[in-house]
Protein backbone atom coordinates (compact mmCIF):
# COMPACT_ATOMS: atom_id res chain seq x y z
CA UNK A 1 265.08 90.14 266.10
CA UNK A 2 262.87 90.05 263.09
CA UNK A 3 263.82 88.79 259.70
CA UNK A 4 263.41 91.29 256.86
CA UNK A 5 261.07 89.78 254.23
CA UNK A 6 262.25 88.09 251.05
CA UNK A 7 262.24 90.37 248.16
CA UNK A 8 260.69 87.65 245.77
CA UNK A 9 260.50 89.89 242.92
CA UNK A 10 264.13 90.54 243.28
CA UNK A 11 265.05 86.95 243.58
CA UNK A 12 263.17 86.16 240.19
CA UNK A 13 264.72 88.62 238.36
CA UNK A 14 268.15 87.15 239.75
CA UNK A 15 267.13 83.74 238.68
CA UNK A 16 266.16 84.88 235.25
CA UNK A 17 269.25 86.51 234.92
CA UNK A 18 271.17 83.50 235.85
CA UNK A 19 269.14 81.85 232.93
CA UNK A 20 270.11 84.34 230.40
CA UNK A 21 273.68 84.11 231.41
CA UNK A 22 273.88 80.63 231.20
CA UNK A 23 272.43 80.16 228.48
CA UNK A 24 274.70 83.56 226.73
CA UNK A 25 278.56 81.76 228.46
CA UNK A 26 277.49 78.23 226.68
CA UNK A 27 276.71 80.05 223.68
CA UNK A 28 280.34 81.64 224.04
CA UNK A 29 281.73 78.48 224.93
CA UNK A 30 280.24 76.75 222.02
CA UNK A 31 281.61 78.88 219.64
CA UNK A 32 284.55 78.82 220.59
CA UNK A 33 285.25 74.94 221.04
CA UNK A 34 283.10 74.12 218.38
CA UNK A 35 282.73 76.68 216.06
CA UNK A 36 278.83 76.46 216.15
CA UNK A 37 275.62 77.97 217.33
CA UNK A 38 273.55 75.95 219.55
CA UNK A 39 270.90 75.80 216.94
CA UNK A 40 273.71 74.32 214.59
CA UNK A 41 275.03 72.10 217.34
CA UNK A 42 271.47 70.82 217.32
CA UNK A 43 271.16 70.00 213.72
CA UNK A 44 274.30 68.66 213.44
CA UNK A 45 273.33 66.51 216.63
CA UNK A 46 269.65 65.52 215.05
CA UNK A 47 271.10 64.30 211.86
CA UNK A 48 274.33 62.14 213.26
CA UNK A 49 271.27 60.77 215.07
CA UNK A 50 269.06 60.31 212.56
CA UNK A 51 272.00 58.68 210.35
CA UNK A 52 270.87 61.79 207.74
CA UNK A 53 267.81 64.15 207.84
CA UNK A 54 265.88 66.04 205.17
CA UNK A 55 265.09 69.41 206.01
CA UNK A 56 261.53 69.10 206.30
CA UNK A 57 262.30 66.46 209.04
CA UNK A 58 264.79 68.86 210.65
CA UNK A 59 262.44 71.66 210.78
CA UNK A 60 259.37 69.67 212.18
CA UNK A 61 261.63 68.03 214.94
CA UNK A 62 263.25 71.79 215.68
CA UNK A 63 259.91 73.59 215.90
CA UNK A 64 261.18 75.80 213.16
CA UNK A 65 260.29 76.84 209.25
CA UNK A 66 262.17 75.29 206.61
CA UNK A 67 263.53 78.99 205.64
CA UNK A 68 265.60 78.71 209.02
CA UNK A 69 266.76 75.21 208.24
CA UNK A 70 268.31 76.04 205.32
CA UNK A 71 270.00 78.65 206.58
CA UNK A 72 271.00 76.79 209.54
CA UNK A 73 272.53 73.72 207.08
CA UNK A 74 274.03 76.29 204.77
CA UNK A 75 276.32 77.42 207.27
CA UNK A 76 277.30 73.70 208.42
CA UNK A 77 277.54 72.92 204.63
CA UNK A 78 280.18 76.20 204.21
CA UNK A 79 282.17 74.75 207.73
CA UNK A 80 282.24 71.12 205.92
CA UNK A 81 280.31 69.80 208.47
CA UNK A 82 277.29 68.17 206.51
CA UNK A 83 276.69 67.77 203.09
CA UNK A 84 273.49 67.56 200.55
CA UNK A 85 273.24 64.32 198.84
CA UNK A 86 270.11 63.81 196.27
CA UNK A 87 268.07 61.15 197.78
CA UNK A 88 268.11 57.84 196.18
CA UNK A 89 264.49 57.62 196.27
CA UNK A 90 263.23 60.41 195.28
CA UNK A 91 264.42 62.55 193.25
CA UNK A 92 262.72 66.21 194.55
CA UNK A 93 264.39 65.70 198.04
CA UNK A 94 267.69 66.26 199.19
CA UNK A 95 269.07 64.35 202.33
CA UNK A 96 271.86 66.43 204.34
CA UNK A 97 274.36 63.78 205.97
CA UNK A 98 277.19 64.61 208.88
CA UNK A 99 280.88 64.81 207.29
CA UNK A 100 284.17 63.27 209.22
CA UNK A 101 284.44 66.84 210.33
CA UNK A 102 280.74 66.80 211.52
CA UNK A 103 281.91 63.75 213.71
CA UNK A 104 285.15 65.27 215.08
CA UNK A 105 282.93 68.12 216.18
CA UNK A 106 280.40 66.69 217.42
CA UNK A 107 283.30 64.51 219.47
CA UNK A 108 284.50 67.57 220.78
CA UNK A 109 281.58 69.96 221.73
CA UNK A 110 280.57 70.58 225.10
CA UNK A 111 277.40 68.80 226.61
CA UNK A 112 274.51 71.05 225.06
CA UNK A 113 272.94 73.22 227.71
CA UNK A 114 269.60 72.31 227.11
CA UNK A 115 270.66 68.58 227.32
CA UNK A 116 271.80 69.47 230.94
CA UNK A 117 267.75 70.64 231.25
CA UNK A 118 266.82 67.69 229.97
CA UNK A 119 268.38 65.21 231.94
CA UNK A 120 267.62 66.91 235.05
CA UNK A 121 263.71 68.01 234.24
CA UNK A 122 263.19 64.39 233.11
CA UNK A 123 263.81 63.33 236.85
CA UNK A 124 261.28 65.25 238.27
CA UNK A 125 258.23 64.01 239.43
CA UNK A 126 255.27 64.58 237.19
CA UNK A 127 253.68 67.45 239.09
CA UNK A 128 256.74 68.63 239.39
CA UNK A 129 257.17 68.74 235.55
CA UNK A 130 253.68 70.11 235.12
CA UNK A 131 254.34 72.81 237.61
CA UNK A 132 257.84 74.20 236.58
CA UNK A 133 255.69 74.37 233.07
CA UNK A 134 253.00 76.17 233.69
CA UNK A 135 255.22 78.16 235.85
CA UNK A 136 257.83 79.14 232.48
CA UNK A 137 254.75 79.57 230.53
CA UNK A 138 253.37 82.05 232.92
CA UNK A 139 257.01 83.66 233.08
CA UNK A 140 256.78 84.23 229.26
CA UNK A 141 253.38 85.57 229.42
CA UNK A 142 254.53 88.12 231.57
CA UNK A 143 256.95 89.04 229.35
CA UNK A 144 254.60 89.29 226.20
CA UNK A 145 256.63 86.14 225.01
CA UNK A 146 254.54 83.79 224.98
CA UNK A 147 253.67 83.72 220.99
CA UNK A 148 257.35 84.51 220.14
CA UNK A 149 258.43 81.09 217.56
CA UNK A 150 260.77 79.49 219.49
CA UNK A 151 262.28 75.95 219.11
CA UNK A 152 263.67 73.73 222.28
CA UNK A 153 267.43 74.71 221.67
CA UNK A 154 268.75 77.83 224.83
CA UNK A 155 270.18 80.59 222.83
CA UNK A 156 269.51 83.96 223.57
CA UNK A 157 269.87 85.38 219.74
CA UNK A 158 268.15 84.66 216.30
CA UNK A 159 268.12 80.70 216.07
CA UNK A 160 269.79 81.39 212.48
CA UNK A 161 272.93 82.89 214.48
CA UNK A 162 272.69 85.86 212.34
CA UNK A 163 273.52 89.35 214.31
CA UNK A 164 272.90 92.63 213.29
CA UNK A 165 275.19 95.31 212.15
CA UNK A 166 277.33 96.46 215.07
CA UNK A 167 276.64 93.81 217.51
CA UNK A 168 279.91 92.36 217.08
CA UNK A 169 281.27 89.19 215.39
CA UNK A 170 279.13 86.53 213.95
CA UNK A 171 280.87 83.40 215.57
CA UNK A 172 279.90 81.29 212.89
């Protein structure tokens, strides 16, 4: 009896689905254990880090214009979850800084989905790291999104969180 041959191009488009629905039920879960984005997650993760951030160093480390940044800390700022604080050394910058609440979230928020990637890419062999990115990249190019600005945080919306009228609630 013969075998019927694999359907590759169906078992891509299964495995890219399987991304995007990942990536959309942690984005669901997020919300609603945390109250954040993933892209605010990661801010809120960069400057507990970082002991406090400016935006400038948030936006270089996120691969993303200042513009977004602010928006991004503007909506932790409104959830009490970081604060602005002049900096003591200069006077034209501003230093955002986690809150208590920042911390309880942060406590409470499931493992970030692209952390999962990261632990589990960084054990890969080099060639296998080289190969699974030329193989995205490739992936993206196929879908004319290769020059789309994106930043290393999986979310399938607008990194600000914003939605557009009709799409349903903003779960910030």
């Amino acid at each position: 009896m013969t075998e019927a041959p694999t359907n590759r191009t169906d078992e891509s488009l299964i495995a890219l689905r399987r991304i995007l629905r990942a990536t959309d039920m942690y984005s669901r879960d997020l919300a609603q254990a945390a109250g954040l984005t993933p892209a605010q997650l990661r801010v809120l993760q960069i400057v507990a880090e970082r002991g406090g951030a400016t935006p400038k160093a948030l936006a270089t480390q996120m691969g993303v214009s200042q513009a977004t940044v602010t928006a991004l800390v503007d909506k932790l700022v409104r959830h009490g979850m970081v604060q602005r604080r002049p900096s003591q050394t200069d006077r034209r910058q501003t230093n955002i800084e986690v809150t208590a609440s920042g911390h309880e979230t942060l406590d409470r928020a499931p493992d970030a989905l692209q952390q999962r990637y990261v632990r589990e890419f960084e054990k890969l062999a080099d060639w296998e790291q080289a190969q699974l990115v030329s193989s995205l990249e490739r992936v993206a190019a196929m879908l004319d999104a290769h020059e789309i600005d994106a930043s290393p945080v999986l979310t399938t919306g607008d990194i600000q969180g914003t939605r557009k009228p009709g799409q349903g609630a903003d779960p910030q």
